[in-house]
N, C-alpha and C. Protein backbone atom coordinates (compact mmCIF):
# COMPACT_ATOMS: atom_id res chain seq x y z
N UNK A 1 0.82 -1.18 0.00
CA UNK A 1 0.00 0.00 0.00
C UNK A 1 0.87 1.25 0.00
N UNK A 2 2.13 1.41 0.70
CA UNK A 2 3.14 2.55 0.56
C UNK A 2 3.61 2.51 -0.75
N UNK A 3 3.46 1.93 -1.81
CA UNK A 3 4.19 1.70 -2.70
C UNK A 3 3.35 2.85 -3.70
N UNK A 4 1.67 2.64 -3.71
CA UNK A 4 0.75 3.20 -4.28
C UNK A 4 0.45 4.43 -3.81
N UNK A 5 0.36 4.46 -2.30
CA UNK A 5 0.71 6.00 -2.13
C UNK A 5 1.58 6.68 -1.68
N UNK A 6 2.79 6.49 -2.04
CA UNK A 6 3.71 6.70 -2.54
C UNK A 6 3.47 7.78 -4.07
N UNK A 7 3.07 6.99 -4.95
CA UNK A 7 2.41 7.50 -6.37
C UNK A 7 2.19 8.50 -6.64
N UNK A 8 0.77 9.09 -5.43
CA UNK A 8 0.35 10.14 -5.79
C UNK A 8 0.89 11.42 -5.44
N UNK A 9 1.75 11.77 -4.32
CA UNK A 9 3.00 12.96 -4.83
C UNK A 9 3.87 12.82 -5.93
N UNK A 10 4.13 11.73 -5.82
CA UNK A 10 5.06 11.58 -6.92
C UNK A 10 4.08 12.13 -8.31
N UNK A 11 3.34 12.14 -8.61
CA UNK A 11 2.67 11.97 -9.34
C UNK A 11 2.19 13.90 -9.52
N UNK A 12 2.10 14.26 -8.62
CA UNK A 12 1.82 15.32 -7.98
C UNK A 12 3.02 16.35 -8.43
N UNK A 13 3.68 15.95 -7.84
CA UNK A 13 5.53 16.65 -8.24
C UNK A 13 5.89 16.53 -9.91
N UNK A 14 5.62 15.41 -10.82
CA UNK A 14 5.81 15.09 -12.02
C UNK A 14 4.65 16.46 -13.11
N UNK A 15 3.89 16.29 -12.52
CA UNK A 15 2.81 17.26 -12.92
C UNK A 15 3.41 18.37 -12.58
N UNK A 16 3.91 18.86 -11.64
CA UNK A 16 4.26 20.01 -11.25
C UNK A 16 5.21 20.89 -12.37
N UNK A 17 6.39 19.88 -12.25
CA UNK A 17 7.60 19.70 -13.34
C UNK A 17 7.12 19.94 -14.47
N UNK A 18 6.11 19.16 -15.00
CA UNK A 18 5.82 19.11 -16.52
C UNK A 18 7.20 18.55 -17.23
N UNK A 19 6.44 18.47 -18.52
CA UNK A 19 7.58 18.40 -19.84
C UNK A 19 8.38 17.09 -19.25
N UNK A 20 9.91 17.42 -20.25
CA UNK A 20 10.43 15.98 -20.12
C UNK A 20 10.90 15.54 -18.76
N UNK A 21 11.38 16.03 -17.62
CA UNK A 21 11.92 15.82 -16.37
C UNK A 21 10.80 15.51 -15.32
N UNK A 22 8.75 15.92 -16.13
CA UNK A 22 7.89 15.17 -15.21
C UNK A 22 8.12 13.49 -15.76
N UNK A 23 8.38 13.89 -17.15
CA UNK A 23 8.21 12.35 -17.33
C UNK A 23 8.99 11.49 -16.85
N UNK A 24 10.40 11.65 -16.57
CA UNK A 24 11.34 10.76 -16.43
C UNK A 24 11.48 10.30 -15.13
N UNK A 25 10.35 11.58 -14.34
CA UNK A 25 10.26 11.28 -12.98
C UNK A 25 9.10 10.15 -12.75
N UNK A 26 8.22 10.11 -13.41
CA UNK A 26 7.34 8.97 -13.46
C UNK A 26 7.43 7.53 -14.06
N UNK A 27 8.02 8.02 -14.95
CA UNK A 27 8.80 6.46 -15.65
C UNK A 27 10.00 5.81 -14.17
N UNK A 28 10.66 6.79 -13.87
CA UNK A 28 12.08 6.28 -12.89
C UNK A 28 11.06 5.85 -11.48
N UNK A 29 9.91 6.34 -11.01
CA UNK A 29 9.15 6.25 -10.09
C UNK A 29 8.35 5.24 -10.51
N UNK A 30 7.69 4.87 -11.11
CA UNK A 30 6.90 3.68 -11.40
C UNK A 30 7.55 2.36 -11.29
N UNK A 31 8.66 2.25 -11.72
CA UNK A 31 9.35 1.16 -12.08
C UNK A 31 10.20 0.88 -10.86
N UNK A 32 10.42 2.05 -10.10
CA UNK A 32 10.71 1.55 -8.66
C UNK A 32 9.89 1.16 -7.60
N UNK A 33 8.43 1.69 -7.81
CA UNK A 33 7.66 1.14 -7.20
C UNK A 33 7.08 0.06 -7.24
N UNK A 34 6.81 -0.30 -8.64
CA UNK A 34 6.18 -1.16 -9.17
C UNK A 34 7.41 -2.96 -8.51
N UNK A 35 8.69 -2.61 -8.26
CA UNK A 35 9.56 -3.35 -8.19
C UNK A 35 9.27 -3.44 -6.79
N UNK A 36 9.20 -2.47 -5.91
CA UNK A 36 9.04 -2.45 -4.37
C UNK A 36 7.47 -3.30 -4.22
N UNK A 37 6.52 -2.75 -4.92
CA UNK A 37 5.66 -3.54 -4.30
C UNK A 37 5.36 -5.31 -4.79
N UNK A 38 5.98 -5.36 -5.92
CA UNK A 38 6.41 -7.01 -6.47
C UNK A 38 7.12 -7.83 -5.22
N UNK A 39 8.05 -7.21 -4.38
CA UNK A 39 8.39 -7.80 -3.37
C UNK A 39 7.84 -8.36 -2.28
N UNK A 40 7.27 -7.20 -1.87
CA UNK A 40 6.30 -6.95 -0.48
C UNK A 40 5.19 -8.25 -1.19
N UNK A 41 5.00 -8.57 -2.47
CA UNK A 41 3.60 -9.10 -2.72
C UNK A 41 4.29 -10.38 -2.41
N UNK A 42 5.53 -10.65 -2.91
CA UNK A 42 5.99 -11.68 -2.83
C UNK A 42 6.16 -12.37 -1.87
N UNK A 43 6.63 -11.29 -1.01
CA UNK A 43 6.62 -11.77 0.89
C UNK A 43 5.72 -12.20 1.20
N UNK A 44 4.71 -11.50 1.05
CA UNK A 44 3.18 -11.79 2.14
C UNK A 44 2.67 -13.36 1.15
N UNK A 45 3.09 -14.02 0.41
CA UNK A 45 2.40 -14.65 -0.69
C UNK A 45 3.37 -16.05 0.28
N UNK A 46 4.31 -16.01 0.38
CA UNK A 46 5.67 -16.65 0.78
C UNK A 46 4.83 -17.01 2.52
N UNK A 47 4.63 -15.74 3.44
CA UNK A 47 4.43 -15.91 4.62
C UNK A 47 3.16 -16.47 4.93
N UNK A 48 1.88 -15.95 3.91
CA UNK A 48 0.71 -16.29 4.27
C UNK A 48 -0.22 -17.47 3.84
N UNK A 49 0.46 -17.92 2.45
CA UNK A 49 -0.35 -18.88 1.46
C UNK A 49 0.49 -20.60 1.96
N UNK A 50 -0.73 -21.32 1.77
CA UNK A 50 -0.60 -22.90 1.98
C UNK A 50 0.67 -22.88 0.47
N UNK A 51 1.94 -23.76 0.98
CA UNK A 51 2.37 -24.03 0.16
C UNK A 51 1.75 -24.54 -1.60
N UNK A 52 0.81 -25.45 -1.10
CA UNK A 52 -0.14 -25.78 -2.34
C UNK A 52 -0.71 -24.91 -3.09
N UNK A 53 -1.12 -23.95 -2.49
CA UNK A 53 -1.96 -22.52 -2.78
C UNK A 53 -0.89 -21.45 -3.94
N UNK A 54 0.60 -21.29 -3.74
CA UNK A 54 1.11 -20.56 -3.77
C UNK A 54 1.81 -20.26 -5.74
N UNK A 55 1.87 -21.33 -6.10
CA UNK A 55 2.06 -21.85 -7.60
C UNK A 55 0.62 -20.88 -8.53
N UNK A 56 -0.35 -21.49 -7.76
CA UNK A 56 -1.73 -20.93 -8.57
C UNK A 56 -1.70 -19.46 -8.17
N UNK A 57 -1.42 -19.35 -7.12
CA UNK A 57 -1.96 -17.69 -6.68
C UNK A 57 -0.51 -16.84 -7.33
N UNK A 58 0.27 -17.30 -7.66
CA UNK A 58 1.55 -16.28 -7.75
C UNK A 58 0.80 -15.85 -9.39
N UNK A 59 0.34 -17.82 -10.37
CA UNK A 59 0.30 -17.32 -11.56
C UNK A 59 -1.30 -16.46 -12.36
N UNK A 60 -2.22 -16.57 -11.10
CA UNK A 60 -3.05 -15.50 -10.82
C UNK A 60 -2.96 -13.80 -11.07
N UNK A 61 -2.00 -13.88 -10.18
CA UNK A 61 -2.11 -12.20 -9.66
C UNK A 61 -1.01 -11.91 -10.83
N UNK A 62 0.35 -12.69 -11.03
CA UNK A 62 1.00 -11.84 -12.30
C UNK A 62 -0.02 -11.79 -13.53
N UNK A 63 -0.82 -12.46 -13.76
CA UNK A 63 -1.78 -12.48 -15.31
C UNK A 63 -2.38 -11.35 -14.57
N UNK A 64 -2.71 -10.75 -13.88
CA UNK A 64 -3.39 -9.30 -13.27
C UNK A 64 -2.83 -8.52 -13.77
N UNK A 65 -1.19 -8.55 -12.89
CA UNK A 65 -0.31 -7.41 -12.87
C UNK A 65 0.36 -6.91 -14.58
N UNK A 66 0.23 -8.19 -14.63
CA UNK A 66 0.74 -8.32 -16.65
C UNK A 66 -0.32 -7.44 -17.30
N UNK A 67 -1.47 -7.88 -16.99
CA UNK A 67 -2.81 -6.86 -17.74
C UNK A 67 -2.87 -5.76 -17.55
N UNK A 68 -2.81 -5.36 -16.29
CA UNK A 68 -2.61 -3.66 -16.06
C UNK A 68 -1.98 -2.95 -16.69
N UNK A 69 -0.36 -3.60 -16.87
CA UNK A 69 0.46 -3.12 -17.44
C UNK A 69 0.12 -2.78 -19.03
N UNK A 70 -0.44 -3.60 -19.13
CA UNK A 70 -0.34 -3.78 -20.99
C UNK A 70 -1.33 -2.72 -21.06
N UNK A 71 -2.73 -2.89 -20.23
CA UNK A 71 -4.05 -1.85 -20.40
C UNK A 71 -2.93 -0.40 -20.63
N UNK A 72 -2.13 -0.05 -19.44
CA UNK A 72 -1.65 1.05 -19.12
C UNK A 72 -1.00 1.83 -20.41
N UNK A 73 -0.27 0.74 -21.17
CA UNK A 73 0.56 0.88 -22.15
C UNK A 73 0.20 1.39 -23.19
N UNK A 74 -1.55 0.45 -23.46
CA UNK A 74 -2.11 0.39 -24.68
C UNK A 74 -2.96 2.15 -24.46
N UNK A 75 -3.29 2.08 -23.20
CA UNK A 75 -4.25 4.03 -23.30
C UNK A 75 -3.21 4.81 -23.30
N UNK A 76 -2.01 4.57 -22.72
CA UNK A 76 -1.09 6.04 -23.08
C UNK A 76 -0.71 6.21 -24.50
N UNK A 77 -0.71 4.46 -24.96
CA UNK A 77 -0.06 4.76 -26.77
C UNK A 77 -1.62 5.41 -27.69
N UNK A 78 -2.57 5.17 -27.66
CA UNK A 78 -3.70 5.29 -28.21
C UNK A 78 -4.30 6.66 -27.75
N UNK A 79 -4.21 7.48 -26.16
CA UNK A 79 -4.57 8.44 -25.71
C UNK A 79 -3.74 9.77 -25.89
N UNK A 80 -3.48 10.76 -26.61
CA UNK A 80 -2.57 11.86 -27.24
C UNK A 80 -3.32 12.73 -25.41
N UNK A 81 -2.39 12.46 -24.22
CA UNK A 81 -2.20 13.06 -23.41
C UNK A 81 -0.94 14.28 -23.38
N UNK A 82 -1.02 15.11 -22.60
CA UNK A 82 0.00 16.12 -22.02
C UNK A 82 0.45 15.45 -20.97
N UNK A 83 2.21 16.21 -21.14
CA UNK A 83 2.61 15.50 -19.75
C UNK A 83 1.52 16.22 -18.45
N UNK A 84 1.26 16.76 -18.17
CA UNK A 84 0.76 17.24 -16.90
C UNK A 84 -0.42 16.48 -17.10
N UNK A 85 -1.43 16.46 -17.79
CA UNK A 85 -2.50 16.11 -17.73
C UNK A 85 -2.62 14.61 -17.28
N UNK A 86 -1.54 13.76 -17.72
CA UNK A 86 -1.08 12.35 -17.60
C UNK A 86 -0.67 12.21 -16.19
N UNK A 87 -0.14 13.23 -15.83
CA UNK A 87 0.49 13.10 -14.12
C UNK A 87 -0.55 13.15 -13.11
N UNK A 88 -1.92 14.14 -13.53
CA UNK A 88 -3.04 14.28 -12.75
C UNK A 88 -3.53 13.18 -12.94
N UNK A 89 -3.83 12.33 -14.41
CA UNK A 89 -4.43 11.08 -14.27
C UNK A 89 -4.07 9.92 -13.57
N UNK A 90 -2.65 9.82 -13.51
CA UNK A 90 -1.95 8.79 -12.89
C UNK A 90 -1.99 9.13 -11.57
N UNK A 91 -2.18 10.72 -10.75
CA UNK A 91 -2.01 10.54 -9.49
C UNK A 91 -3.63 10.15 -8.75
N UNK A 92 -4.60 10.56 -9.43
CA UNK A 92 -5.73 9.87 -9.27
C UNK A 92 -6.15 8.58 -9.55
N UNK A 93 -5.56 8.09 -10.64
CA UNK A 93 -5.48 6.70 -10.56
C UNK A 93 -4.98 5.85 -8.76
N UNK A 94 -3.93 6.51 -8.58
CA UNK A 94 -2.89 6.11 -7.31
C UNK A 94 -4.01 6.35 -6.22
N UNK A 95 -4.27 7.36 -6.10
CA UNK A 95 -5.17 7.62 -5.29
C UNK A 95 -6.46 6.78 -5.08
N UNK A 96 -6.53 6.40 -5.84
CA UNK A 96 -7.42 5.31 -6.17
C UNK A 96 -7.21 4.24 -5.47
N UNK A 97 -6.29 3.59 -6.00
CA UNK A 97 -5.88 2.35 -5.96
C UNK A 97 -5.11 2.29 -4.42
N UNK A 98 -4.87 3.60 -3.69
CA UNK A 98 -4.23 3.58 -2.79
C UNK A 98 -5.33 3.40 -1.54
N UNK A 99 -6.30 4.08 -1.94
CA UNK A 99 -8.02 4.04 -1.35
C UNK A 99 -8.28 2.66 -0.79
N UNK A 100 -8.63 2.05 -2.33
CA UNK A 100 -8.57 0.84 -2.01
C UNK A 100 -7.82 -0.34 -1.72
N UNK A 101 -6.72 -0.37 -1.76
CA UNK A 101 -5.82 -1.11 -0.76
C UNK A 101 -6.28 -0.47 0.57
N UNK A 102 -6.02 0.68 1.25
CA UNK A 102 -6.44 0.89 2.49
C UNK A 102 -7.64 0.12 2.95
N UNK A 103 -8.57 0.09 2.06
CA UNK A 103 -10.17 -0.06 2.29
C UNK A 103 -10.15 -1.67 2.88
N UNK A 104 -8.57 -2.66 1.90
CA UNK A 104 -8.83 -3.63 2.03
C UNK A 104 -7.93 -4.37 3.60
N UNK A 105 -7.02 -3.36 3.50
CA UNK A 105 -6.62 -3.50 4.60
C UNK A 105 -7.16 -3.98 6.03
N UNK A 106 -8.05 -2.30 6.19
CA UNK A 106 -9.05 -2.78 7.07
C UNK A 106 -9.49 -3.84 7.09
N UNK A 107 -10.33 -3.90 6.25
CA UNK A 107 -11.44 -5.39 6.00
C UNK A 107 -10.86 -6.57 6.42
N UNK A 108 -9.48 -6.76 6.52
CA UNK A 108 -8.70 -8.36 6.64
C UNK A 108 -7.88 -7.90 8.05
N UNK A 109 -7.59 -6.63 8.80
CA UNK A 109 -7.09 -6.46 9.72
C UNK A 109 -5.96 -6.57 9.87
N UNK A 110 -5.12 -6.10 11.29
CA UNK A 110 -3.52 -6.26 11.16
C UNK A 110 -2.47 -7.13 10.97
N UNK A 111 -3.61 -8.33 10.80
CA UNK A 111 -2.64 -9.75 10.50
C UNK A 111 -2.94 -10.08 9.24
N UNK A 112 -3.55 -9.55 8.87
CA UNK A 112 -3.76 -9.82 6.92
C UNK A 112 -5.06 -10.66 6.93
N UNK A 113 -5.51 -11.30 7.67
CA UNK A 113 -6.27 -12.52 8.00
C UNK A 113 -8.13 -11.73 7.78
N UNK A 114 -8.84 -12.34 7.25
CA UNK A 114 -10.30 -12.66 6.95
C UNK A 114 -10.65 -12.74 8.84
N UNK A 115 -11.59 -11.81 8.91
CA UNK A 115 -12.29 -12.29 10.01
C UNK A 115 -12.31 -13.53 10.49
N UNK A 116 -13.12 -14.47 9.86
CA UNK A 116 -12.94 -16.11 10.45
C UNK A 116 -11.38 -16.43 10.34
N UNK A 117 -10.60 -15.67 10.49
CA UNK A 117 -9.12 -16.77 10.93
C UNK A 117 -8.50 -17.13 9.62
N UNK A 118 -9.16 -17.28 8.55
CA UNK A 118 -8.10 -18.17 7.44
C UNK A 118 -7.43 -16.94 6.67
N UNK A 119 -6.45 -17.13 5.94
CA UNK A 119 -5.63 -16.23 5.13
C UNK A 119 -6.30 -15.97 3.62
N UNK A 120 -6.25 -15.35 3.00
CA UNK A 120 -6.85 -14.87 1.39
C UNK A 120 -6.42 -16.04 0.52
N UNK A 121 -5.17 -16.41 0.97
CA UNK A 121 -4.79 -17.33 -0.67
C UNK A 121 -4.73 -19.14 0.64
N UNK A 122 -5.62 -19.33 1.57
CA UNK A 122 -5.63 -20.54 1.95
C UNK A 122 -5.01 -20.38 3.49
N UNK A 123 -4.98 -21.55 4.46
CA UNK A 123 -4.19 -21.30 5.58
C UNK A 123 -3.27 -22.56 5.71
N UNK A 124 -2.30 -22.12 6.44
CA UNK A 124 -1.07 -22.55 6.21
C UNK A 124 -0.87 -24.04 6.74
N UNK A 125 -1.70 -24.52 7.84
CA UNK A 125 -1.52 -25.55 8.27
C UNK A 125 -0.48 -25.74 9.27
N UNK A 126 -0.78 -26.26 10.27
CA UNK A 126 0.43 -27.06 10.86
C UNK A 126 1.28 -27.83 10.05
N UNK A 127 2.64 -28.17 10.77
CA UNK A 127 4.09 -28.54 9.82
C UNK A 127 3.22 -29.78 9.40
N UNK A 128 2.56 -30.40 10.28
CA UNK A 128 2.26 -32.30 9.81
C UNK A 128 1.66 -31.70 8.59
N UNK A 129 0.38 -31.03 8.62
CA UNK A 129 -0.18 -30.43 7.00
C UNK A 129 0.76 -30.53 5.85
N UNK A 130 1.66 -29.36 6.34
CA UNK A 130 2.29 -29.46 4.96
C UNK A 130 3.40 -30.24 3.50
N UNK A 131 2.82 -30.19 2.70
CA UNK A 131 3.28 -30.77 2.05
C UNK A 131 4.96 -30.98 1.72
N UNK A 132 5.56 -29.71 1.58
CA UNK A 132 6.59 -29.84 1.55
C UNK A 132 7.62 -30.39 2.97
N UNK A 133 6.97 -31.15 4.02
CA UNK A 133 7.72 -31.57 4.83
C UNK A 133 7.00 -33.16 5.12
N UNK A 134 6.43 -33.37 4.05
CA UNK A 134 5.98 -34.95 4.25
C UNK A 134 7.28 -35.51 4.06
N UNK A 135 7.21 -36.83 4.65
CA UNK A 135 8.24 -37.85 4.71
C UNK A 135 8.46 -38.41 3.30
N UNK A 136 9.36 -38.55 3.46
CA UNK A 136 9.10 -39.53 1.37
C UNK A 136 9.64 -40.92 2.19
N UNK A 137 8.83 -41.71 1.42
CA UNK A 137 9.01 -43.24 0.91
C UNK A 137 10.76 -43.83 1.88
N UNK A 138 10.53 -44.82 2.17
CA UNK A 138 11.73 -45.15 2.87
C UNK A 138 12.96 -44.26 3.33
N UNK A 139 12.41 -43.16 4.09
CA UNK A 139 13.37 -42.16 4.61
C UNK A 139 13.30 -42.45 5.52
């Protein structure tokens, strides 16, 4: 969620700038964020998801993150924006998206966790549960 709002000064400041030095500030800012929050997703995916769970949900959310990107790509190439005007869109976009991450935050609380106890992408199980620490065959 810091990653997204994060965005919207940035976004804010790029607009400010205008011309080529808003842009380079949003291109150099996106791509660091976009890298910061790939991590953090990665962590919580690593800490919170049933090993079993974690294969499907990783190749889930990148077919998301892949689409955004491309959507993003395809309206800036097709949309004859101004830099400034592009910086207001993108920081409302952020704002957006920063909204709702907050919104979802709440909703799952300070442990990431669904009211009833289980995690978003499955729960983890005790060690006997999990798979990757079953015994193999004459060990």
């Amino acid at each position: 969620m810091a990653a997204v709002a994060t965005a919207v000064p940035l976004a804010a400041l790029a607009g400010w700038l205008g011309g080529l030095a808003g842009l380079v500030l949003i291109a150099a800012g996106t791509g660091l964020l976009a890298g910061v929050a790939r991590v953090a997703f990665d962590a919580f995916v690593q800490a919170q998801w049933a090993p079993s769970e974690r294969g499907p949900g990783y190749a889930r959310y990148e077919a998301v993150l892949q689409g955004g990107w491309l959507v993003g790509a395809a309206l800036g190439a097709m949309v004859p924006l101004g830099p400034r005007l592009a910086a207001v869109l993108l920081g409302l976009l952020a704002g957006a998206g920063a909204l709702g991450a907050w919104r979802a935050g709440r909703r799952l609380g300070p442990t990431g966790r669904r009211p009833d106890g289980s995690a978003p992408g499955g729960d983890r199980g005790s060690d006997g549960d999990r798979e990757d620490l079953a015994e193999t065959p004459g060990g």
